[in-house]
N, C-alpha and C. Protein backbone atom coordinates (compact mmCIF):
# COMPACT_ATOMS: atom_id res chain seq x y z
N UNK A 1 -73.49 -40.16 -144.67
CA UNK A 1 -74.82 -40.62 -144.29
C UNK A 1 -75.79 -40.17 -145.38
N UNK A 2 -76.56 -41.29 -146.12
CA UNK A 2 -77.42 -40.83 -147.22
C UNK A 2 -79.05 -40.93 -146.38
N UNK A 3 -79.28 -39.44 -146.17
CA UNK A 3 -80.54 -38.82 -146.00
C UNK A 3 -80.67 -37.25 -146.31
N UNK A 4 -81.88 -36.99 -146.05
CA UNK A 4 -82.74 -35.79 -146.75
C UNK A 4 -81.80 -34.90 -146.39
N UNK A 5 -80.74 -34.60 -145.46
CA UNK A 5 -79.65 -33.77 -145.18
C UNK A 5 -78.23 -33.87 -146.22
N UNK A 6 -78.12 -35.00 -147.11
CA UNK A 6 -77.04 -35.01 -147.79
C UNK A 6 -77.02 -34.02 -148.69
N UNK A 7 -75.69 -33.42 -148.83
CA UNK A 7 -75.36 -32.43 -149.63
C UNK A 7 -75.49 -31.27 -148.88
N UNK A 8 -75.80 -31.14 -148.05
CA UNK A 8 -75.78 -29.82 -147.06
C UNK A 8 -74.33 -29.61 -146.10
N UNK A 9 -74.28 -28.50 -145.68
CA UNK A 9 -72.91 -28.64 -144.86
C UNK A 9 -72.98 -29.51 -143.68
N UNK A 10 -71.83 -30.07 -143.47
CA UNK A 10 -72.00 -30.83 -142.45
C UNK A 10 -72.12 -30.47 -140.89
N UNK A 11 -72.08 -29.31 -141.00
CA UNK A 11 -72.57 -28.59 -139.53
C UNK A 11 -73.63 -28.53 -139.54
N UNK A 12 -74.29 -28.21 -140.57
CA UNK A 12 -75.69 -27.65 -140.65
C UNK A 12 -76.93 -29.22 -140.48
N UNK A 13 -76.01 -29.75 -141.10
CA UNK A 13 -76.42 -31.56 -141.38
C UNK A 13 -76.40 -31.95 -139.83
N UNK A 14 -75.64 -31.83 -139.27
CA UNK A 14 -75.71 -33.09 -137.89
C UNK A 14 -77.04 -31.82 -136.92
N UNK A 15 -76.79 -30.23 -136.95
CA UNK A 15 -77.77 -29.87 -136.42
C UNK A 15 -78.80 -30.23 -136.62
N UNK A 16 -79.34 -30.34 -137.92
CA UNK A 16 -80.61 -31.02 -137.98
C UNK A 16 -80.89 -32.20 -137.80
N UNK A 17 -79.89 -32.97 -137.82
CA UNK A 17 -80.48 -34.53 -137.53
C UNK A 17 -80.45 -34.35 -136.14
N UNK A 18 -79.79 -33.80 -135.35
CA UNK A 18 -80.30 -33.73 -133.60
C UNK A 18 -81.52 -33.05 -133.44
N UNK A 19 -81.41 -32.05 -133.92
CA UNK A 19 -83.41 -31.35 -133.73
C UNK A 19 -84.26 -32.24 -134.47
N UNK A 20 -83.85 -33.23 -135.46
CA UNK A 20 -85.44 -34.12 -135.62
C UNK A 20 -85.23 -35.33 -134.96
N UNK A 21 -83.97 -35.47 -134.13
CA UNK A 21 -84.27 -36.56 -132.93
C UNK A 21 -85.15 -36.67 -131.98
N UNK A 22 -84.76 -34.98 -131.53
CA UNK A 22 -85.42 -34.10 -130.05
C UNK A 22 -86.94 -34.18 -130.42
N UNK A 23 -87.39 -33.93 -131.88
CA UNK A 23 -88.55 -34.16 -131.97
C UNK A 23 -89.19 -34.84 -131.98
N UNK A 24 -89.03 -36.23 -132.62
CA UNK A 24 -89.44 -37.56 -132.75
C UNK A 24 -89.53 -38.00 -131.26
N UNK A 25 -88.71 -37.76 -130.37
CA UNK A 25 -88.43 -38.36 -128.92
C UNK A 25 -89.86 -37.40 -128.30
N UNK A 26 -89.88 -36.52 -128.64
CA UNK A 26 -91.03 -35.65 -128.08
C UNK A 26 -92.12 -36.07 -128.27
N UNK A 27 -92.10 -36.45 -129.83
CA UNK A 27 -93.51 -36.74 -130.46
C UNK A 27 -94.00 -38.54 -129.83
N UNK A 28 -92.73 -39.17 -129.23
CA UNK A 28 -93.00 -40.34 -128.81
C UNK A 28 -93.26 -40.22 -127.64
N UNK A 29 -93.26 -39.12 -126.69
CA UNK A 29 -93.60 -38.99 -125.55
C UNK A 29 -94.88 -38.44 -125.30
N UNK A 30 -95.56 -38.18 -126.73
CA UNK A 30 -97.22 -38.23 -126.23
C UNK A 30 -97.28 -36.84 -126.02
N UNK A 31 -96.70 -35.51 -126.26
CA UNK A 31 -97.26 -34.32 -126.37
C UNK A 31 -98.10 -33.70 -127.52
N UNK A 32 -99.10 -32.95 -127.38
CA UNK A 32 -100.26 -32.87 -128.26
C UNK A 32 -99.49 -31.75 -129.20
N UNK A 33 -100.32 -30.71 -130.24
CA UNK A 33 -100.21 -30.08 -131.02
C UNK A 33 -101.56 -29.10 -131.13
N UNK A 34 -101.12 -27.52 -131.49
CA UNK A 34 -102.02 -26.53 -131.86
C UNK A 34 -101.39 -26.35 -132.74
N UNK A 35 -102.50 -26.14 -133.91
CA UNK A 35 -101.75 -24.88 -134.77
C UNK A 35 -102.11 -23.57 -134.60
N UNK A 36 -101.07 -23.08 -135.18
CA UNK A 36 -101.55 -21.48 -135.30
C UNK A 36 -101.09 -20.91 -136.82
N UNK A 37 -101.64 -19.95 -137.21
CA UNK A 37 -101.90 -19.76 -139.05
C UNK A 37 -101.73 -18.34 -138.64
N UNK A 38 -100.59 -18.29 -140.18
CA UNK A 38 -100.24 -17.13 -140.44
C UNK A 38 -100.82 -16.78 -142.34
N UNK A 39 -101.01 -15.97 -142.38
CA UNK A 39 -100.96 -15.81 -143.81
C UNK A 39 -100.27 -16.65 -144.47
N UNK A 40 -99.03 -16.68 -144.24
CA UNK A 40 -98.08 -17.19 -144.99
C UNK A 40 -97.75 -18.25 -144.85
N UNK A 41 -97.86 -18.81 -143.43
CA UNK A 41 -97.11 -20.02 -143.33
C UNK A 41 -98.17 -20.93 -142.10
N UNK A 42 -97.95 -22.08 -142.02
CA UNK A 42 -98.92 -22.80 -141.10
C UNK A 42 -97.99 -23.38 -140.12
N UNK A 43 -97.99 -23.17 -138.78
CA UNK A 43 -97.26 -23.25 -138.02
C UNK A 43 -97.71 -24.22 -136.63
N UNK A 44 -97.12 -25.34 -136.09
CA UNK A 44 -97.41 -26.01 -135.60
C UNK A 44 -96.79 -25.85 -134.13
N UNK A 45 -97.25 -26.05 -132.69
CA UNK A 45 -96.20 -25.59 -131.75
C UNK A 45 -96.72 -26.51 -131.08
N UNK A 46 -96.04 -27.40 -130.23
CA UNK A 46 -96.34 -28.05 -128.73
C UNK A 46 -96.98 -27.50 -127.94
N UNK A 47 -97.75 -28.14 -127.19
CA UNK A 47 -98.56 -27.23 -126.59
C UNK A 47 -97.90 -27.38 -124.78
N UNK A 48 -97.58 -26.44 -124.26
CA UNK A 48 -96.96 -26.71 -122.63
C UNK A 48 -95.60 -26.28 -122.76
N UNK A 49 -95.11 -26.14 -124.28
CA UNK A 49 -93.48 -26.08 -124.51
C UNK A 49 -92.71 -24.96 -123.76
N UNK A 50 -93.14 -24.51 -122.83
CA UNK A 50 -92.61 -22.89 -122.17
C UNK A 50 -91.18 -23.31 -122.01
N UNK A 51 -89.95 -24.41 -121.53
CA UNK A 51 -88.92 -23.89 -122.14
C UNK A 51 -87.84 -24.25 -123.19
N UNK A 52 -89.41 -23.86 -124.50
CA UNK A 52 -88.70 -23.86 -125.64
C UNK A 52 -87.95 -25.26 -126.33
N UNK A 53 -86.98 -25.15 -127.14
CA UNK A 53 -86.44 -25.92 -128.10
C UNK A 53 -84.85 -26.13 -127.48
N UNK A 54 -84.23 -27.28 -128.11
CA UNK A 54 -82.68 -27.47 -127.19
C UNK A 54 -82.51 -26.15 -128.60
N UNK A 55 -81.04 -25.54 -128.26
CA UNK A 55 -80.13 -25.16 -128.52
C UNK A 55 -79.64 -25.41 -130.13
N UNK A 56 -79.67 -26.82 -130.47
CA UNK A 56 -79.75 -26.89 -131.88
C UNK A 56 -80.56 -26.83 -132.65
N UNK A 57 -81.66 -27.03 -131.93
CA UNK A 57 -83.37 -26.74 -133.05
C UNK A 57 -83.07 -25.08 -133.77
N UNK A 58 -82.71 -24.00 -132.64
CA UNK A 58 -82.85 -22.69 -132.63
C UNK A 58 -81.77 -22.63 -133.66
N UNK A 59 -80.19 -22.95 -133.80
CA UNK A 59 -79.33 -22.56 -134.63
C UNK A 59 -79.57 -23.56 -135.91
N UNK A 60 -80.16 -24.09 -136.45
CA UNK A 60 -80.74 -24.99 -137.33
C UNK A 60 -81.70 -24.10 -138.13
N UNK A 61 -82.96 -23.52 -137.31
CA UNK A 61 -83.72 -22.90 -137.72
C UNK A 61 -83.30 -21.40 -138.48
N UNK A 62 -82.14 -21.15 -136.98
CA UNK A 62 -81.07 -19.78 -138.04
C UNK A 62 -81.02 -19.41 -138.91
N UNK A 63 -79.94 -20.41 -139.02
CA UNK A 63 -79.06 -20.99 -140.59
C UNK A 63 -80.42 -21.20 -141.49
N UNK A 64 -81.39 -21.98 -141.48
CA UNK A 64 -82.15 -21.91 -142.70
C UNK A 64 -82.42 -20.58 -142.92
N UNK A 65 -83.49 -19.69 -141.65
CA UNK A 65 -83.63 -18.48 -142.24
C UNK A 65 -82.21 -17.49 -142.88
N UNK A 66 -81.68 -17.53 -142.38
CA UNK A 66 -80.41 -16.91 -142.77
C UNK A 66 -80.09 -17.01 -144.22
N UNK A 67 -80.20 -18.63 -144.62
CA UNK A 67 -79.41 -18.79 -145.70
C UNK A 67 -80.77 -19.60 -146.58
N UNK A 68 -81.61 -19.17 -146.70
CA UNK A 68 -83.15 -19.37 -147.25
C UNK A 68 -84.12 -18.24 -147.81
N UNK A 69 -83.93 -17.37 -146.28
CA UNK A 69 -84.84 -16.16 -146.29
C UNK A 69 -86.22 -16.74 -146.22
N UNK A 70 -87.82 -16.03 -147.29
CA UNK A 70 -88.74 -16.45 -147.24
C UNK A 70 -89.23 -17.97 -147.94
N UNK A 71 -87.99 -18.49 -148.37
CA UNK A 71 -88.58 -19.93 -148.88
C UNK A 71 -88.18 -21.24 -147.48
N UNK A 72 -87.53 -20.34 -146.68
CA UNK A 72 -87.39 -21.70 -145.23
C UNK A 72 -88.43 -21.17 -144.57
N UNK A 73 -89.47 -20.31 -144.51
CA UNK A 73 -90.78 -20.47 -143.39
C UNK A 73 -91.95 -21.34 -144.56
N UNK A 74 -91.68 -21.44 -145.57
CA UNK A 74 -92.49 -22.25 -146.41
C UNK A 74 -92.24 -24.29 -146.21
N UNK A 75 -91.25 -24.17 -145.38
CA UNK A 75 -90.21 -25.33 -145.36
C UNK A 75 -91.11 -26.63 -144.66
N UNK A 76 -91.70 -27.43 -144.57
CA UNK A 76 -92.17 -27.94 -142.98
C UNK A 76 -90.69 -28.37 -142.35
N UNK A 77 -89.53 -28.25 -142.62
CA UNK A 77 -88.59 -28.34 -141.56
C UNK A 77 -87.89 -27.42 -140.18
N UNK A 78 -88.56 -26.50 -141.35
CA UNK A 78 -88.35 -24.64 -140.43
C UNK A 78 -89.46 -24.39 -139.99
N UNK A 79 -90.83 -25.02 -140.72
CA UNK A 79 -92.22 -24.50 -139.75
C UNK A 79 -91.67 -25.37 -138.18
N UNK A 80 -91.38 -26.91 -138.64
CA UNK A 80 -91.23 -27.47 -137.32
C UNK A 80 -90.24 -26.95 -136.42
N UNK A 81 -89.00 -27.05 -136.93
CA UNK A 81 -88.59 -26.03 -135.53
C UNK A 81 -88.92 -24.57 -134.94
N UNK A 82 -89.22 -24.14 -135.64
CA UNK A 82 -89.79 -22.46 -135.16
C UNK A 82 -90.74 -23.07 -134.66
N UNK A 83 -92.09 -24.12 -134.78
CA UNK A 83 -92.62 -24.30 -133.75
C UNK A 83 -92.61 -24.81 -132.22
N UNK A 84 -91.29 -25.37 -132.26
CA UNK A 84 -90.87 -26.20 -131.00
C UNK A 84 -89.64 -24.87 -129.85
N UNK A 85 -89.47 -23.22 -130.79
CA UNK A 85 -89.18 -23.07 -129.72
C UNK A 85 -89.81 -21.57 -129.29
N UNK A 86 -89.71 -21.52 -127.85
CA UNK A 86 -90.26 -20.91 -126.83
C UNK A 86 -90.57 -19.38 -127.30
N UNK A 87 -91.24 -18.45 -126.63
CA UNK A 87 -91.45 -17.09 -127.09
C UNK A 87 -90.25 -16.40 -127.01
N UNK A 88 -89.87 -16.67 -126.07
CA UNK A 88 -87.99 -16.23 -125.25
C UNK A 88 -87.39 -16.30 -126.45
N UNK A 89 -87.35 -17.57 -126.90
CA UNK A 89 -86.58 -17.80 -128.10
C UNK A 89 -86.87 -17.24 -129.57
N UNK A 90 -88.13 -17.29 -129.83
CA UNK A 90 -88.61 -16.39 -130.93
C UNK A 90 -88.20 -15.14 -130.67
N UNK A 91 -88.30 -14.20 -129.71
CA UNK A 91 -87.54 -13.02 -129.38
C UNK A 91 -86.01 -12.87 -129.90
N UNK A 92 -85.56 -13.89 -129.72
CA UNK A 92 -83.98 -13.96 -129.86
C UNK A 92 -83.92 -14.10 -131.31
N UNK A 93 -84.42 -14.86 -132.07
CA UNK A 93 -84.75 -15.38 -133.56
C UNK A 93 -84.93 -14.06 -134.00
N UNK A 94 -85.53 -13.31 -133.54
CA UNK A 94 -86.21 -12.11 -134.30
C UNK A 94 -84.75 -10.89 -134.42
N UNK A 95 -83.88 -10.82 -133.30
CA UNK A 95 -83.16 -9.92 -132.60
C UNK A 95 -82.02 -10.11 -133.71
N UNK A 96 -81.65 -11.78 -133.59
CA UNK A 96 -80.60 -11.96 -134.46
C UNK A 96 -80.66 -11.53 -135.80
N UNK A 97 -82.20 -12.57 -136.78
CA UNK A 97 -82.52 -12.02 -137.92
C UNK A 97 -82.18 -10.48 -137.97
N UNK A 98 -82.59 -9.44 -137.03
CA UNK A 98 -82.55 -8.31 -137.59
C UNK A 98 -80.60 -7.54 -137.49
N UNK A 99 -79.85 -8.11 -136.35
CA UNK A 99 -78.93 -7.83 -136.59
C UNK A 99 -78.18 -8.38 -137.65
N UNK A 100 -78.33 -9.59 -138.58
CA UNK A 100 -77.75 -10.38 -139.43
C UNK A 100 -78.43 -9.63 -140.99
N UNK A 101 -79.31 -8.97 -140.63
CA UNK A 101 -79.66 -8.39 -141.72
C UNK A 101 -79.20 -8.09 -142.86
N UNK A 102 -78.20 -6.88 -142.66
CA UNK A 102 -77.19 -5.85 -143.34
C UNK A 102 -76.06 -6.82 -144.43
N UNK A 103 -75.52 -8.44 -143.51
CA UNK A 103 -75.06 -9.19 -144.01
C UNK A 103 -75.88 -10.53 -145.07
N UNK A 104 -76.91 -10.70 -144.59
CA UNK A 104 -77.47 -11.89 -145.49
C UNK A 104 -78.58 -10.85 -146.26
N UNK A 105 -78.63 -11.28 -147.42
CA UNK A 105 -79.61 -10.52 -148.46
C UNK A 105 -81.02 -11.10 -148.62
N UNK A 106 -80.94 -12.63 -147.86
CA UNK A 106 -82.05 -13.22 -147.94
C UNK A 106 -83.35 -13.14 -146.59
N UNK A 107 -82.10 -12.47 -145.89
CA UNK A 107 -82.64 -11.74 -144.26
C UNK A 107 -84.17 -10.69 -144.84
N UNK A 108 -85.29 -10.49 -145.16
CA UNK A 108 -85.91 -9.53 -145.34
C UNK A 108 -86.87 -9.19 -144.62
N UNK A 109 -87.68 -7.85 -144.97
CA UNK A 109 -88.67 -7.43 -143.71
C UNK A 109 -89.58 -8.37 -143.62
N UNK A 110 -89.24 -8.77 -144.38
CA UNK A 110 -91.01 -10.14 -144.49
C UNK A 110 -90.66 -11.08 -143.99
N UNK A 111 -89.47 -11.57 -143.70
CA UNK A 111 -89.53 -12.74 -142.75
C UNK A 111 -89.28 -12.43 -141.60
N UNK A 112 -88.88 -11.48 -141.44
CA UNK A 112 -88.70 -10.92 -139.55
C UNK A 112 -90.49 -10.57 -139.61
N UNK A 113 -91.16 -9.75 -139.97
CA UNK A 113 -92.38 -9.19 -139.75
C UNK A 113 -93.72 -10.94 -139.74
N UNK A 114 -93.18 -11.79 -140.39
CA UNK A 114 -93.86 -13.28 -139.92
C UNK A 114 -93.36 -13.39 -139.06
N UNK A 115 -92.04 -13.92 -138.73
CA UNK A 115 -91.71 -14.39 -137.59
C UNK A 115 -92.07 -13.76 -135.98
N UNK A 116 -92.44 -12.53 -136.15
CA UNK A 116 -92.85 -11.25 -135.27
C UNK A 116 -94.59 -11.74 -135.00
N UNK A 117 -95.15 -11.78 -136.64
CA UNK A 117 -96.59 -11.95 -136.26
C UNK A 117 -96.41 -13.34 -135.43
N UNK A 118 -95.94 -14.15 -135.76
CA UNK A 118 -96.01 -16.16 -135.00
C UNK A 118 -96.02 -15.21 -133.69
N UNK A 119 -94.75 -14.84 -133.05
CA UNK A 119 -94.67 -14.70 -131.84
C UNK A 119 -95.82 -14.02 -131.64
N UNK A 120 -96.64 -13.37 -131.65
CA UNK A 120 -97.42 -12.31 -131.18
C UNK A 120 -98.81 -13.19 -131.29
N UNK A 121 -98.94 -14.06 -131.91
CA UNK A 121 -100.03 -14.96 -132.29
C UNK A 121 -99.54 -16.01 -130.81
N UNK A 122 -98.62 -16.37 -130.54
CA UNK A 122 -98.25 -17.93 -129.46
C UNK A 122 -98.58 -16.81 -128.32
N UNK A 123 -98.44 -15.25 -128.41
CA UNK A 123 -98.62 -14.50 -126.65
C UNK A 123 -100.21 -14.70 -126.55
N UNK A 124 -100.82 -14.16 -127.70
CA UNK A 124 -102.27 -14.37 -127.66
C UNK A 124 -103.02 -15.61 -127.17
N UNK A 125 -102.60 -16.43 -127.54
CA UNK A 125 -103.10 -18.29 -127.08
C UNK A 125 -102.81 -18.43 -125.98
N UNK A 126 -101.06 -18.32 -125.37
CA UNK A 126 -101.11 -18.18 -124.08
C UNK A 126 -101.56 -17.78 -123.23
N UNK A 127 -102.42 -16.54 -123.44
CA UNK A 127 -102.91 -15.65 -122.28
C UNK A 127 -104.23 -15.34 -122.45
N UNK A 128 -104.57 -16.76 -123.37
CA UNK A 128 -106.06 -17.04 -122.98
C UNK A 128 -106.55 -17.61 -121.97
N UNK A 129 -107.90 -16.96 -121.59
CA UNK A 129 -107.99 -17.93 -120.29
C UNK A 129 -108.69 -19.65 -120.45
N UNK A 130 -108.04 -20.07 -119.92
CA UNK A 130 -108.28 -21.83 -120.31
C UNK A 130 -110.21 -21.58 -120.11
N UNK A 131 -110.84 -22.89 -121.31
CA UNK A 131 -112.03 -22.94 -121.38
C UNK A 131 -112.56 -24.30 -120.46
């Protein structure tokens, strides 16, 4: 299949073409958008998304950080899925990054410590009180 995924592994390839299905189907179903801004990266999230992203958005997003480090939160393919999933799930993102650490070299404090600020930035918005 010749698209923006060719040449990538093919696991990694069909994950992402299902998380930019899930999204497009989302984005055709009329849900809005906030951003929220990090130093580093500009981050886009659904707004209502409480549970989160399917299953392949999250191991998609992984694998980039994993095998990227700080040039996949620069990505808009990795801003978009890290924005589509849940705080639950950013928790988990964060847990793994740090146990995968020791093994990937591209794992560093700076992308767990963004990925930490996003989450801590989506608790803040949430637990504003509506205007």
């Amino acid at each position: 299949m010749g698209d923006k995924y060719s040449g990538l592994g093919r696991t990694f390839a069909t994950q992402c073409r299902r998380a930019d299905a899930e999204r497009r189907k989302a984005f055709a179903e009329g849900r809005t958008f906030a951003v929220i801004t990090n130093d580093a990266v500009t981050y886009v999230r659904p707004r209502g998304a409480g549970n989160g992203a399917a299953p392949s958005t999250l191991e998609a997003a992984m694998y980039q950080l994993r095998e990227e480090g700080i040039r996949a939160l620069k990505d808009p393919s990795c801003q978009r899925r890290l924005s589509e999933l849940s705080n639950t799930q950013l928790r988990e993102v964060v847990g793994r990054l740090k146990a995968l650490r020791g093994r990937y070299p591209k794992i560093t404090k700076e992308v767990i410590t963004i990925i930490v600020q996003m989450r801590l930035r989506i608790e803040m918005v949430a637990n504003e009180p509506a205007a």
